[in-house]
C-alpha atoms as a PDB file:
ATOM      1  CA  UNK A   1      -4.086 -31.992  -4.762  1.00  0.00           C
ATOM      2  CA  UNK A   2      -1.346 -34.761  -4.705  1.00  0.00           C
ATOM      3  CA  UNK A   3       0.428 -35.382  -1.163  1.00  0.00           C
ATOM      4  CA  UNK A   4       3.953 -33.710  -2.493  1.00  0.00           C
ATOM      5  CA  UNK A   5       1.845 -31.165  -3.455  1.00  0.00           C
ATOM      6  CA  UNK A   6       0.127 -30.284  -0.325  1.00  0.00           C
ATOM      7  CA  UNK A   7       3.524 -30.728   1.283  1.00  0.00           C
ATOM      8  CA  UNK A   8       5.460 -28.238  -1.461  1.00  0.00           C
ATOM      9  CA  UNK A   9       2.150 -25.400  -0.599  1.00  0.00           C
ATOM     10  CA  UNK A  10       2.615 -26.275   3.220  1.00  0.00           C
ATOM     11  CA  UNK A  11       6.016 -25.119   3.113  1.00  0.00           C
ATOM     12  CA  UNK A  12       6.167 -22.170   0.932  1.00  0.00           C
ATOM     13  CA  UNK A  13       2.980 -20.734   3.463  1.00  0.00           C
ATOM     14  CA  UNK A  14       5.261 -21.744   6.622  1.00  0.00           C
ATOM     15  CA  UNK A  15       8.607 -19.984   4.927  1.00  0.00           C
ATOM     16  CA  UNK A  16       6.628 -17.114   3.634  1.00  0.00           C
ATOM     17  CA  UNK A  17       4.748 -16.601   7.373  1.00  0.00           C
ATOM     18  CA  UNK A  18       8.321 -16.225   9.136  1.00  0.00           C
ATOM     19  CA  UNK A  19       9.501 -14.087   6.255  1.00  0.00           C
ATOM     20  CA  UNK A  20       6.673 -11.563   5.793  1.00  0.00           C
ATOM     21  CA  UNK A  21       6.641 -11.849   9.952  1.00  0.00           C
ATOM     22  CA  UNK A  22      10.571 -10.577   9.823  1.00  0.00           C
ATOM     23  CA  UNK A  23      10.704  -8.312   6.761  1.00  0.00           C
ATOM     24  CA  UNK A  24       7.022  -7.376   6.043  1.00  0.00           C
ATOM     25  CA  UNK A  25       5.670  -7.551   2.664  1.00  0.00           C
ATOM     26  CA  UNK A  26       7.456  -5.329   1.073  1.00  0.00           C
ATOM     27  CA  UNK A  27      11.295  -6.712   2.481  1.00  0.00           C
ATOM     28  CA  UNK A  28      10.059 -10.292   1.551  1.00  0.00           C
ATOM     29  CA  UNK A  29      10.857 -10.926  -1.963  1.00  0.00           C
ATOM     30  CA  UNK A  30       8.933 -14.261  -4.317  1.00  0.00           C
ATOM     31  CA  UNK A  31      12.698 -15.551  -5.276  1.00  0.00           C
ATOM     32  CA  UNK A  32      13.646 -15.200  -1.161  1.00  0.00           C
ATOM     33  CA  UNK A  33      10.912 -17.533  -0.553  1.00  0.00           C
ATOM     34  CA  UNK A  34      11.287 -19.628  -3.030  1.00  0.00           C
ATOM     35  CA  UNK A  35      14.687 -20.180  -2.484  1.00  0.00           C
ATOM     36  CA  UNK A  36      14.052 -20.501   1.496  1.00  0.00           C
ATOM     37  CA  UNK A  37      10.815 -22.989   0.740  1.00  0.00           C
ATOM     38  CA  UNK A  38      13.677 -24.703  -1.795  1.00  0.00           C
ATOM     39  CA  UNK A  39      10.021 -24.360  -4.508  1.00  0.00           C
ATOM     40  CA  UNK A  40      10.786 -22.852  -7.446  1.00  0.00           C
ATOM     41  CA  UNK A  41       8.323 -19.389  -7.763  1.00  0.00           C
ATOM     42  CA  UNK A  42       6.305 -20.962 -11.092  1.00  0.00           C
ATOM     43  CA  UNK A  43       4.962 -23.308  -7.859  1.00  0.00           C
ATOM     44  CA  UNK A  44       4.227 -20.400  -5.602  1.00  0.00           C
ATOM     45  CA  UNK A  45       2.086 -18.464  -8.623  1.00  0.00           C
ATOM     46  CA  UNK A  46       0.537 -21.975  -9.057  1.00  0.00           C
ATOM     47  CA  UNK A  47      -0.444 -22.307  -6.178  1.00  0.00           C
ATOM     48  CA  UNK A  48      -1.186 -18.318  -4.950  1.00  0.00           C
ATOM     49  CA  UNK A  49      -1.490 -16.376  -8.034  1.00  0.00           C
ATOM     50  CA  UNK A  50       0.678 -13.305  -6.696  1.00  0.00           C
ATOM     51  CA  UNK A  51       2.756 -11.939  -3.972  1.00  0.00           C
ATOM     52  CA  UNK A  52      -0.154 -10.828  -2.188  1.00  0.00           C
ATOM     53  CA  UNK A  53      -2.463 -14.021  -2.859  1.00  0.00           C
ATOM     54  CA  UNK A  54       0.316 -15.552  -0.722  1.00  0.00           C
ATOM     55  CA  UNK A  55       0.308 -12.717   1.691  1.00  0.00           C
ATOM     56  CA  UNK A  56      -3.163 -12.918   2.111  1.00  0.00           C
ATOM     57  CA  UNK A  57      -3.294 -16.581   2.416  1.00  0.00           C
ATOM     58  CA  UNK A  58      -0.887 -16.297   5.023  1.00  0.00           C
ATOM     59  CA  UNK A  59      -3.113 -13.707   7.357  1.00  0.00           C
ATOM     60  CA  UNK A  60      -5.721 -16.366   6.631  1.00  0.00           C
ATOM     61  CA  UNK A  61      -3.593 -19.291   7.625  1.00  0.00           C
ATOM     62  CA  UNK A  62      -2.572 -17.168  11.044  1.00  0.00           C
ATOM     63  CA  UNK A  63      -5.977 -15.959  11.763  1.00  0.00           C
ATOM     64  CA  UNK A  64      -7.521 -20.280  11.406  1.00  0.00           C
ATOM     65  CA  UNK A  65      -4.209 -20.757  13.734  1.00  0.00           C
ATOM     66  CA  UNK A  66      -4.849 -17.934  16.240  1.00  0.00           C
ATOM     67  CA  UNK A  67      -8.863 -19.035  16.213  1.00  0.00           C
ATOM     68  CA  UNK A  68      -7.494 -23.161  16.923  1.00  0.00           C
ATOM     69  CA  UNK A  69      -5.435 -21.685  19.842  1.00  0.00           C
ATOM     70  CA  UNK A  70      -8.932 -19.608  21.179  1.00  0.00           C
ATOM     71  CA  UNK A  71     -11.089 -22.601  20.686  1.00  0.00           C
ATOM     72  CA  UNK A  72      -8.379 -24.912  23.173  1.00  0.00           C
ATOM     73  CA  UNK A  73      -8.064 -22.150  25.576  1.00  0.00           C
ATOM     74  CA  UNK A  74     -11.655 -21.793  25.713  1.00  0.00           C
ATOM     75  CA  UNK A  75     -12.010 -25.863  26.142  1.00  0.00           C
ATOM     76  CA  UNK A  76      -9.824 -25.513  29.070  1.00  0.00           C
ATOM     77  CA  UNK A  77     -12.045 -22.946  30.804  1.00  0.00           C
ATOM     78  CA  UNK A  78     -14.938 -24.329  29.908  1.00  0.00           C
ATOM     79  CA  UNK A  79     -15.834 -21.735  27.487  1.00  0.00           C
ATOM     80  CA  UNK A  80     -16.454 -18.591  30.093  1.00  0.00           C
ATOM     81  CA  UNK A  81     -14.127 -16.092  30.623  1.00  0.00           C
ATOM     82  CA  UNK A  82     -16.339 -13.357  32.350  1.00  0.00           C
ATOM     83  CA  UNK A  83     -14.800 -14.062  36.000  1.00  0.00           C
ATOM     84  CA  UNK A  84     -11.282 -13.316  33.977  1.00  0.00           C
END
C-alpha cells in the first residue's frame, strides 16, 4: 500500500475510533466519517469492506493499542505484578 494510502486508512480508523467511541455503531454513520476523515466512503469500502469491517478493525486497532500500553507498563515493573 502506497504512503498516501496508509495515511488516508490511518485516518478514517482514527476518525471512526472517536466516532463509534461517542455515538456507538449504530449513531456513527459511513458519510459522517467520511466527511470527518475528509475520504470519500468508495475509500473506506476499499479499504474495510463494510460498516462493521471498519468497526471491527477498530476493536482490533484498540485492543493492539491497549496490549502496547500493557507490554510498557509491564517493562516498567519488570514484568511482575503479584506484590500489586
Amino acid at each position: 500500500m502506497q504512503e498516501r494510502a496508509l495515511k488516508t486508512r490511518g485516518r478514517i480508523l482514527r476518525t471512526s475510533k472517536r466516532l463509534f467511541a461517542g455515538y456507538g455503531f449504530h449513531g456513527t454513520s459511513v458519510d459522517r466519517i467520511a466527511a470527518e476523515a475528509k475520504a470519500n466512503k468508495q475509500r473506506i469500502y476499499e479499504y474495510f469492506s463494510s460498516k462493521r469491517g471498519l468497526f471491527e478493525a477498530c476493536l482490533k486497532s484498540s485492543y493492539e493499542d491497549a496490549g502496547r500500553e500493557e507490554e510498557i507498563m509491564l517493562g516498567k515493573i519488570g514484568g511482575d505484578c503479584a506484590g500489586m
